[in-house]
C-alpha atoms as a PDB file:
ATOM      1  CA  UNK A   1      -1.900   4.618  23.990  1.00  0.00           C
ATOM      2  CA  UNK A   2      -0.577   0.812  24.624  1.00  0.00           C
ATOM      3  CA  UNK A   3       2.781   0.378  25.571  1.00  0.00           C
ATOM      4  CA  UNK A   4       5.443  -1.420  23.610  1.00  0.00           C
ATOM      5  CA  UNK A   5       5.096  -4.534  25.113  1.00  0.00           C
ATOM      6  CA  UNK A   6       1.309  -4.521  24.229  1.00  0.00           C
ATOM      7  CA  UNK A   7       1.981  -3.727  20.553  1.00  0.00           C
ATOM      8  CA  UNK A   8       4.858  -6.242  20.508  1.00  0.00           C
ATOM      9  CA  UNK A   9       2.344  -8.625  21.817  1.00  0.00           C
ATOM     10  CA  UNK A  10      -0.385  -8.336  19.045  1.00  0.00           C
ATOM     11  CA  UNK A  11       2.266  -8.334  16.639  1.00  0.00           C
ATOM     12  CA  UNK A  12       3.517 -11.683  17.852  1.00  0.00           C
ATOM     13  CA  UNK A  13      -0.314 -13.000  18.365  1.00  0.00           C
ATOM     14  CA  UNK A  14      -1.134 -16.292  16.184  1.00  0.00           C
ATOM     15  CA  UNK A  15      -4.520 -14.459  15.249  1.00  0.00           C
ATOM     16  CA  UNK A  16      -2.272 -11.593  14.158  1.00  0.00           C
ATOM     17  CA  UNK A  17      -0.218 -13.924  11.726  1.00  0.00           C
ATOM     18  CA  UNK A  18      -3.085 -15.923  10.518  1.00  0.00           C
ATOM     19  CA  UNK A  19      -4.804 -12.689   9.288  1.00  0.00           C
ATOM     20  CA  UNK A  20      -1.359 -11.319   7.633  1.00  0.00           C
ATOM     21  CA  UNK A  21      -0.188 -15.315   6.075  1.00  0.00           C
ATOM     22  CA  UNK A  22      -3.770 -15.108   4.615  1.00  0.00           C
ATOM     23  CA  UNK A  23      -3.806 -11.700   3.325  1.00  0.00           C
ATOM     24  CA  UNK A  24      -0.542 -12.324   1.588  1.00  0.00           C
ATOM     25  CA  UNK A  25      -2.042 -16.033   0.323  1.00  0.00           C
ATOM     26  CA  UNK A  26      -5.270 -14.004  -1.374  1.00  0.00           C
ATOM     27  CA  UNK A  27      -3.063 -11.173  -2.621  1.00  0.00           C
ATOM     28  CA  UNK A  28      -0.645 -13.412  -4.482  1.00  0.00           C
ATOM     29  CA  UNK A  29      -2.560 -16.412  -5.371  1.00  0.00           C
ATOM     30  CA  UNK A  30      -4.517 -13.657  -7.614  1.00  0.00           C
ATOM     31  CA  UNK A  31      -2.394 -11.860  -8.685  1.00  0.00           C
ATOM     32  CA  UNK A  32      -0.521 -15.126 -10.095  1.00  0.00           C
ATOM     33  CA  UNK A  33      -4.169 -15.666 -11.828  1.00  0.00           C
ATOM     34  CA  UNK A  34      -3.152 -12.453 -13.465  1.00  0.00           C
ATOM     35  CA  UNK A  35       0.500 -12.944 -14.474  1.00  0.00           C
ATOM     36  CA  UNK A  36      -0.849 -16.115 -15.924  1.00  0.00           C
ATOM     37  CA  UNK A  37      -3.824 -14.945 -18.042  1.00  0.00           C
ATOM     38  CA  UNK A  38      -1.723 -11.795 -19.127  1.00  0.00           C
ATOM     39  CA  UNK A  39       1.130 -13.722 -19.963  1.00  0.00           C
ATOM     40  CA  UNK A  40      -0.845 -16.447 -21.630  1.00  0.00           C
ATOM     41  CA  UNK A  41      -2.195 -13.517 -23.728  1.00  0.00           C
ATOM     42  CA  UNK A  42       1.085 -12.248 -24.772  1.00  0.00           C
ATOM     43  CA  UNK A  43       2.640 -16.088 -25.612  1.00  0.00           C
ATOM     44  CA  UNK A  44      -0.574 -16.505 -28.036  1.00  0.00           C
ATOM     45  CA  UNK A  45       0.754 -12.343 -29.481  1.00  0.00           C
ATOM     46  CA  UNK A  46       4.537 -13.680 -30.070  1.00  0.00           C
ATOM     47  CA  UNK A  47       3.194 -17.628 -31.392  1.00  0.00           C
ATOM     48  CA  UNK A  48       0.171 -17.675 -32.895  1.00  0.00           C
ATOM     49  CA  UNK A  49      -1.149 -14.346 -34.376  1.00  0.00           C
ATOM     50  CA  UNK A  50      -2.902 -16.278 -37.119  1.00  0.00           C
ATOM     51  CA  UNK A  51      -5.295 -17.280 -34.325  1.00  0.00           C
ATOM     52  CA  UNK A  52      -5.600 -13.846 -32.905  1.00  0.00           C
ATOM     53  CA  UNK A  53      -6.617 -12.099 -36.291  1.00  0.00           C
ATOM     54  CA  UNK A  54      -9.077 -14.397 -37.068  1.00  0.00           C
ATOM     55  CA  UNK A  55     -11.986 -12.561 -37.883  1.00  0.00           C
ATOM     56  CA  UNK A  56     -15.447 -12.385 -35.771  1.00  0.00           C
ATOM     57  CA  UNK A  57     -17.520  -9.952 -37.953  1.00  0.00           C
ATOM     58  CA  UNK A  58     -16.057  -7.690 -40.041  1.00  0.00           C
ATOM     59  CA  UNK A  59     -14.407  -5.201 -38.004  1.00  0.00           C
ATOM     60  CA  UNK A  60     -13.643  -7.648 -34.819  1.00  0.00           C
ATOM     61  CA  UNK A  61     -11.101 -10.103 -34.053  1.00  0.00           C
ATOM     62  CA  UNK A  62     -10.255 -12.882 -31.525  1.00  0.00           C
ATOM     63  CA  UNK A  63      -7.244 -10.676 -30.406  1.00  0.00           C
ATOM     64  CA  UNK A  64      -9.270  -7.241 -29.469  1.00  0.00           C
ATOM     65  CA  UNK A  65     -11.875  -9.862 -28.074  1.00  0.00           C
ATOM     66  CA  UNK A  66      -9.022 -11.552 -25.795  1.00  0.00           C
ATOM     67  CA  UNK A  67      -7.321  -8.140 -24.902  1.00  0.00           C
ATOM     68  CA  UNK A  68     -10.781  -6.949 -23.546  1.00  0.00           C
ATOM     69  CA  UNK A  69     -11.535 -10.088 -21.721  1.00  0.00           C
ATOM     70  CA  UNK A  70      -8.223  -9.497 -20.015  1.00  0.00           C
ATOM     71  CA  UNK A  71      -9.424  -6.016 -18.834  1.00  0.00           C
ATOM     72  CA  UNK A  72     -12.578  -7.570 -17.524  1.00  0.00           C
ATOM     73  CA  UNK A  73     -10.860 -10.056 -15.922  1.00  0.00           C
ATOM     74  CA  UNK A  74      -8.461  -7.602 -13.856  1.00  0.00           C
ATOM     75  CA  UNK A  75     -11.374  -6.040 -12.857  1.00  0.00           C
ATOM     76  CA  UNK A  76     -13.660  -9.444 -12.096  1.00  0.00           C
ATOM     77  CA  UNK A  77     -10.177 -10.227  -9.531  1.00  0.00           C
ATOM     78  CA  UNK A  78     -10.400  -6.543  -8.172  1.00  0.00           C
ATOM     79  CA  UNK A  79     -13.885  -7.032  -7.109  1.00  0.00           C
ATOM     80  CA  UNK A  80     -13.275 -10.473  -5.506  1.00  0.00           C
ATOM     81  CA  UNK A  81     -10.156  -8.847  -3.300  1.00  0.00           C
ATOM     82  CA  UNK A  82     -12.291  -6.122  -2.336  1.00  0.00           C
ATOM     83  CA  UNK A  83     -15.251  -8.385  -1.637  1.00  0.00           C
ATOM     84  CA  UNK A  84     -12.655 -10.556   0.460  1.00  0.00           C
ATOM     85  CA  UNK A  85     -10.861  -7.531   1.922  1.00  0.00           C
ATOM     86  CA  UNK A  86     -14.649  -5.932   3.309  1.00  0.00           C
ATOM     87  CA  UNK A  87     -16.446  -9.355   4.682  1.00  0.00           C
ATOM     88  CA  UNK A  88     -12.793 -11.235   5.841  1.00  0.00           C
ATOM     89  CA  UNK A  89     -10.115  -9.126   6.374  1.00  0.00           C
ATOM     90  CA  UNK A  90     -11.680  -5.905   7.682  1.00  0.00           C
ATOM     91  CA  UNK A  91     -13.680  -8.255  10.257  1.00  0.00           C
ATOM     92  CA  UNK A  92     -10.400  -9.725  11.141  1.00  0.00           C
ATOM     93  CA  UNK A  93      -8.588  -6.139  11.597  1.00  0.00           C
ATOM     94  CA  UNK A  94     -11.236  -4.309  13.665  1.00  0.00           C
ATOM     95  CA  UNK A  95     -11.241  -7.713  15.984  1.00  0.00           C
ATOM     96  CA  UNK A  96      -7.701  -7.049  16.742  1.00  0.00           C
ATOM     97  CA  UNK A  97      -7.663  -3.179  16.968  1.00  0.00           C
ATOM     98  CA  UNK A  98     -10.029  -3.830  19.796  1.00  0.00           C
ATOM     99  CA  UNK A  99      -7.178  -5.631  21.857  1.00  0.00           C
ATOM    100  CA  UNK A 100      -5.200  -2.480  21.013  1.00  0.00           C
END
């Protein structure tokens, strides 16, 4: 077990707040992707619905097409965190719970 001032140390470390300013950066840069793509969904729902039932085939709109792109696309930014979080972040963590 490390002693306070050890902990207090990492905690104040400049590799300790590069890892946590970039974690934050990743984390909200997508998940502004997402409030913008969701939101941009729900704008064309309020003002322009003609567009959204247009028909593609007979039983399939642009809307349901849109509203399951957004799903995909949720997922598509899950993967990339987790892709991010296992060959960055993870790296980044272990090298400083060695110090510990």
């Amino acid at each position: 077990m490390k002693s306070t001032e050890q902990v207090h140390q990492i905690l104040e470390s400049a590799e300790f707040k590069k890892m946590v300013s970039q974690r934050w950066s990743v984390a909200l840069f997508l998940t502004a992707l997402m409030l913008v793509v969701y939101l941009g969904f729900i704008f064309a729902v309020a003002f322009a619905k003609d567009f959204l039932a247009t028909k593609i085939g007979l039983h399939i709109n642009i809307g349901l097409i849109l509203g399951v792109g957004i799903i995909i696309f949720s997922w598509l930014l899950t993967g990339i965190y987790v892709y991010w979080a296992n060959n960055r972040y993870d790296k980044t963590v272990g090298e400083i719970k060695k110090k510990i």
